[in-house]
N, C-alpha and C. Protein backbone atom coordinates (compact mmCIF):
# COMPACT_ATOMS: atom_id res chain seq x y z
N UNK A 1 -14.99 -13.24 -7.82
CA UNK A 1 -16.28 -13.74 -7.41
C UNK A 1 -16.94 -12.75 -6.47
N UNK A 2 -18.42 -12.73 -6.79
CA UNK A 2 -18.72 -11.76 -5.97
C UNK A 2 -20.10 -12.39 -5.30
N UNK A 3 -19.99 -12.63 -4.04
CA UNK A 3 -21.01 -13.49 -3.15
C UNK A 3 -22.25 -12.61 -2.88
N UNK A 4 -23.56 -13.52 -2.67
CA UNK A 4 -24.71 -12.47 -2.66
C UNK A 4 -24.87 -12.70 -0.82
N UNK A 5 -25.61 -11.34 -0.57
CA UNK A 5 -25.48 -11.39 1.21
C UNK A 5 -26.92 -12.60 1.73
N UNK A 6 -26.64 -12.82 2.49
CA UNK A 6 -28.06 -13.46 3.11
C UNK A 6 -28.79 -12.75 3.88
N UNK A 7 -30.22 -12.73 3.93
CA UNK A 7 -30.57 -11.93 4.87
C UNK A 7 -29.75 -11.88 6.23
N UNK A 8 -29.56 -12.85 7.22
CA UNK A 8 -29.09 -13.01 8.21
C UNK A 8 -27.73 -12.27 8.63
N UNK A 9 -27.04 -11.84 7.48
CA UNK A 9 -25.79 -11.37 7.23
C UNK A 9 -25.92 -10.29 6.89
N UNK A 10 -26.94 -9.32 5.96
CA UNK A 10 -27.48 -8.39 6.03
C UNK A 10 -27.71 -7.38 7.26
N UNK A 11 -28.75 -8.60 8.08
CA UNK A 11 -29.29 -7.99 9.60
C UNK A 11 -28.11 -7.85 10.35
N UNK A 12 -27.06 -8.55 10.40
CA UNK A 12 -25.94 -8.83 11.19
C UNK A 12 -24.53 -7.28 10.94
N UNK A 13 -24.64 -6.67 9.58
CA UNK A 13 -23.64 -5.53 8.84
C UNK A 13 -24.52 -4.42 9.47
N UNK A 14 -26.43 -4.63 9.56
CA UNK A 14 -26.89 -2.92 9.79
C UNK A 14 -26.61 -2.92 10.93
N UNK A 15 -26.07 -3.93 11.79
CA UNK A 15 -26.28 -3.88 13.30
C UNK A 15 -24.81 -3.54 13.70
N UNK A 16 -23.59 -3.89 12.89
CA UNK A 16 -22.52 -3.45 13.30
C UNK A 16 -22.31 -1.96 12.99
N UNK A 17 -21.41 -1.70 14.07
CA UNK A 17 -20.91 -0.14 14.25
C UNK A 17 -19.97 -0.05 12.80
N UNK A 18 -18.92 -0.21 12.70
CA UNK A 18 -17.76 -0.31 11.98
C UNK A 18 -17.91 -1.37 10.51
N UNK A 19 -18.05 -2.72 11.27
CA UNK A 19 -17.02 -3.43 10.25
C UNK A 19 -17.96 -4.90 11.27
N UNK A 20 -18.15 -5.98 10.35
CA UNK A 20 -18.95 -7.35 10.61
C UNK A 20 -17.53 -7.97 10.85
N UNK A 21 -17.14 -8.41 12.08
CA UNK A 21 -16.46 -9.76 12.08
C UNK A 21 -17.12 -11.07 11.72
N UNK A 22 -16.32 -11.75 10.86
CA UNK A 22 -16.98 -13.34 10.90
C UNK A 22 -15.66 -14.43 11.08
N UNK A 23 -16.24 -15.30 11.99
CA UNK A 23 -15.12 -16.41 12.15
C UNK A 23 -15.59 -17.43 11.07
N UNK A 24 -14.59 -18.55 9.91
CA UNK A 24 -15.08 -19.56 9.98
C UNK A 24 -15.32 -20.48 10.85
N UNK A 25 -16.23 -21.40 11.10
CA UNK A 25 -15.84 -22.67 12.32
C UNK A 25 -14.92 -23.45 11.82
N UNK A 26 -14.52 -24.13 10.33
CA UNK A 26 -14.04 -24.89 10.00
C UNK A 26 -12.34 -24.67 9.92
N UNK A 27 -12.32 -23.52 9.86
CA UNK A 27 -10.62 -23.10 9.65
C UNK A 27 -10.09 -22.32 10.73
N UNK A 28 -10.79 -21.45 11.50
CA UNK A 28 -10.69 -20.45 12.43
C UNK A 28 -10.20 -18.74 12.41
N UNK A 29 -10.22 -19.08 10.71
CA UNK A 29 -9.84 -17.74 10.07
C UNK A 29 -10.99 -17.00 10.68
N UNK A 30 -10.33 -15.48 10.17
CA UNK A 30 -11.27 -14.77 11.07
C UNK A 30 -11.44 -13.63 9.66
N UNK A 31 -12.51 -13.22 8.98
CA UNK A 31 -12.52 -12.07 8.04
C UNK A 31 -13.22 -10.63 8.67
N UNK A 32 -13.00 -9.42 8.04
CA UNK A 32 -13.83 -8.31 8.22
C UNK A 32 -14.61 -7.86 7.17
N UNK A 33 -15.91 -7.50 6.99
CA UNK A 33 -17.21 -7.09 6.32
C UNK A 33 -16.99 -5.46 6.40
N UNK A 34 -16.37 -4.64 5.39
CA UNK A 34 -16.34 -3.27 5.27
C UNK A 34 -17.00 -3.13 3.86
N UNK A 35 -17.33 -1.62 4.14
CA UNK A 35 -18.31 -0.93 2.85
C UNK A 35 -17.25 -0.49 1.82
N UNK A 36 -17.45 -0.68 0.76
CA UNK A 36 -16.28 -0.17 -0.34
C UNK A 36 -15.54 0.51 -0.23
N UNK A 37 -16.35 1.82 0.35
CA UNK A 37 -15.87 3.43 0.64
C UNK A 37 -14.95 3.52 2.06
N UNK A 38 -14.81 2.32 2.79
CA UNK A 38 -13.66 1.82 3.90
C UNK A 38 -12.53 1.47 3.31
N UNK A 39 -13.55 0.46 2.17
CA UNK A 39 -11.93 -0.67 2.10
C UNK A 39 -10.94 0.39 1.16
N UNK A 40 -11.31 1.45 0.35
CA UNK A 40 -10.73 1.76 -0.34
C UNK A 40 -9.46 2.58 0.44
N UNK A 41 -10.64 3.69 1.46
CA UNK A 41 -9.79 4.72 2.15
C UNK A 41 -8.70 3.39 3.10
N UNK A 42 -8.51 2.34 3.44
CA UNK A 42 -8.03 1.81 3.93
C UNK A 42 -6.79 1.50 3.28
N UNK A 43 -7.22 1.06 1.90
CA UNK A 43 -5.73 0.80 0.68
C UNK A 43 -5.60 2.14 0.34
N UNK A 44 -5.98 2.77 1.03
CA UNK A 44 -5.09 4.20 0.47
C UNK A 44 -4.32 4.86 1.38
N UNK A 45 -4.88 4.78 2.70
CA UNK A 45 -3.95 4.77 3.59
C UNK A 45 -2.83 3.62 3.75
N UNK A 46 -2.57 2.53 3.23
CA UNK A 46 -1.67 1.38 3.36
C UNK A 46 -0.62 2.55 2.57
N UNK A 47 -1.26 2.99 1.58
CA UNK A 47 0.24 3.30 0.14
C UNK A 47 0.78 4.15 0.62
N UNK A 48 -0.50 4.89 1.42
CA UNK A 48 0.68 6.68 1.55
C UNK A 48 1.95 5.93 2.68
N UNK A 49 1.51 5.17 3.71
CA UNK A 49 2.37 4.82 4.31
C UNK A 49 3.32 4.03 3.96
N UNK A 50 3.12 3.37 2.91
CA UNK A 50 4.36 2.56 1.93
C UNK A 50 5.51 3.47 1.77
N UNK A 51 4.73 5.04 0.83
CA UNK A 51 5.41 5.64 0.30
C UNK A 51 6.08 6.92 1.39
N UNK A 52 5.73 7.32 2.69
CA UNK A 52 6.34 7.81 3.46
C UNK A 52 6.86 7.20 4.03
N UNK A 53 7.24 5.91 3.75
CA UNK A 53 8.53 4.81 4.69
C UNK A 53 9.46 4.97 2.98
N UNK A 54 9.26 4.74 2.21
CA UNK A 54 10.48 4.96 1.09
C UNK A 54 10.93 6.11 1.32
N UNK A 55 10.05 7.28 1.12
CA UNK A 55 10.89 8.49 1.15
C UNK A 55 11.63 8.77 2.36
N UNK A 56 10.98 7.99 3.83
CA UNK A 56 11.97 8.13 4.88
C UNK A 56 13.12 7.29 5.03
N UNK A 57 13.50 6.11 4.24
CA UNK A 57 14.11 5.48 3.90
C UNK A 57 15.44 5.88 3.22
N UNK A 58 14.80 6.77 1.96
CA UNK A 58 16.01 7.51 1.44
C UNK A 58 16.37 8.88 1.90
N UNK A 59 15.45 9.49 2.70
CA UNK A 59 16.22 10.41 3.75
C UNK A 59 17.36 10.02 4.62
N UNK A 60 17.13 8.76 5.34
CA UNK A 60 18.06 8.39 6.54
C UNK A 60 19.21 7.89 5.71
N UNK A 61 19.37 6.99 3.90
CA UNK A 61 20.66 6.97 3.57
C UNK A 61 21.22 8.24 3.36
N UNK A 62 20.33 9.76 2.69
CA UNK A 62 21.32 10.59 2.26
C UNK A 62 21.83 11.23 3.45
N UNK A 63 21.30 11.15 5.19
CA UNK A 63 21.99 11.82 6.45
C UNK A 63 22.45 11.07 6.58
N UNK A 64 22.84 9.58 6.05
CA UNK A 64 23.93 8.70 6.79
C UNK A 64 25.48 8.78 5.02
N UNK A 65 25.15 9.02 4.56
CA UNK A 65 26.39 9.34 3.51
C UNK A 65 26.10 8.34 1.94
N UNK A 66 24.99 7.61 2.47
CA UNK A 66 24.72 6.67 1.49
C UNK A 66 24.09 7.31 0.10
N UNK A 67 24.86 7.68 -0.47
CA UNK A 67 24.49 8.24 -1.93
C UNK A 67 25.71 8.41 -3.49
N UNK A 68 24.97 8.52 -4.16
CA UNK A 68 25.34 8.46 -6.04
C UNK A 68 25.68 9.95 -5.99
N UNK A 69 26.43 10.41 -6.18
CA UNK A 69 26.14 11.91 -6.85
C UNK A 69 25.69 11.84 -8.14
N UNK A 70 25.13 12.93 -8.35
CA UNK A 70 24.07 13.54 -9.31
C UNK A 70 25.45 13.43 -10.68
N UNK A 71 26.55 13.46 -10.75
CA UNK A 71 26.75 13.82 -11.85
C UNK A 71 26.90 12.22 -12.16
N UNK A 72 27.72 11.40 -11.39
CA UNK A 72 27.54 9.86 -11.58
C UNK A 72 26.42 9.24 -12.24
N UNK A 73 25.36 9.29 -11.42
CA UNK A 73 24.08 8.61 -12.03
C UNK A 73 23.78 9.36 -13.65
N UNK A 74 23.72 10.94 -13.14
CA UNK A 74 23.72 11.37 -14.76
C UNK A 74 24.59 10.60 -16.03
N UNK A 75 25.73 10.06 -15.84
CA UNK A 75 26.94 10.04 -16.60
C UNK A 75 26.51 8.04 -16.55
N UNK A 76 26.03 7.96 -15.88
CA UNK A 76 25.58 6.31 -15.70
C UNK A 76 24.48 6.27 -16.77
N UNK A 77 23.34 6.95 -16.71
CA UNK A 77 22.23 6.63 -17.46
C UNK A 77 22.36 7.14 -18.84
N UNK A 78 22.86 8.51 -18.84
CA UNK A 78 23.22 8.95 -20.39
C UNK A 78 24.34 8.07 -21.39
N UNK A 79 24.95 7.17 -20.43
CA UNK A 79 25.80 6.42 -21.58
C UNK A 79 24.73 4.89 -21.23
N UNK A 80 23.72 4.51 -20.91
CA UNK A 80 22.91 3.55 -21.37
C UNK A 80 21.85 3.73 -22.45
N UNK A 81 21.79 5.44 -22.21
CA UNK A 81 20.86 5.89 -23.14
C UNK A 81 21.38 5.96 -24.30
N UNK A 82 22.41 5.96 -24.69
CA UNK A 82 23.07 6.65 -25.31
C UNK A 82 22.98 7.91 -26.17
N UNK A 83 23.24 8.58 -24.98
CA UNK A 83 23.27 10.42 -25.00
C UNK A 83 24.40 11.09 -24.65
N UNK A 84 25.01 12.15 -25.41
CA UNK A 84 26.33 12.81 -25.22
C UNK A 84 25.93 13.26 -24.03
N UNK A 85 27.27 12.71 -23.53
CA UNK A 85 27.73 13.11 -21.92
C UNK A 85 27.68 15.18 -21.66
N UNK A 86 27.92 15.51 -20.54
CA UNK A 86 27.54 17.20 -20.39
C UNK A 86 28.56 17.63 -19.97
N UNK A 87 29.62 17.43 -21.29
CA UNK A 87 30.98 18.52 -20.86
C UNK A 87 30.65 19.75 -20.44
């Protein structure tokens, strides 16, 4: 769904610096009013940081000992694949 602005809400976004807070009265939720070109760089900064907590994630198991060796997993997936193993 995509809501149309009201004037009042209009006047209220040119006047903010950043970003329109709005409270409901009825629930007390609280939302933010950003321009596309925010919200996006915003979910894009969420992922990179998703994805530099995984990769730091599997850094700290392979300095703590937590790992497959390479020929294991190889020898794991090539017999699901079923692909001659690498005498």
């Amino acid at each position: 769904m995509t809501a149309k602005l009201t004037v009042e809400l209009r006047q209220a976004i040119e006047q903010s610096a950043d970003a329109l807070r709005l409270e409901d009265e009825q629930s007390s939720a609280v939302y933010f009013v950003v321009d596309e070109n925010t919200h996006q760089r915003a979910m894009q900064a969420l992922r990179e940081k998703e994805d530099f907590e995984a990769i730091q994630a599997g850094i700290e198991d392979m300095e703590a000992g937590r790992v497959v060796p390479f020929e294991q997993i190889d020898a794991r997936i090539r017999a699901e694949l079923g692909l001659p193993s690498r005498s």
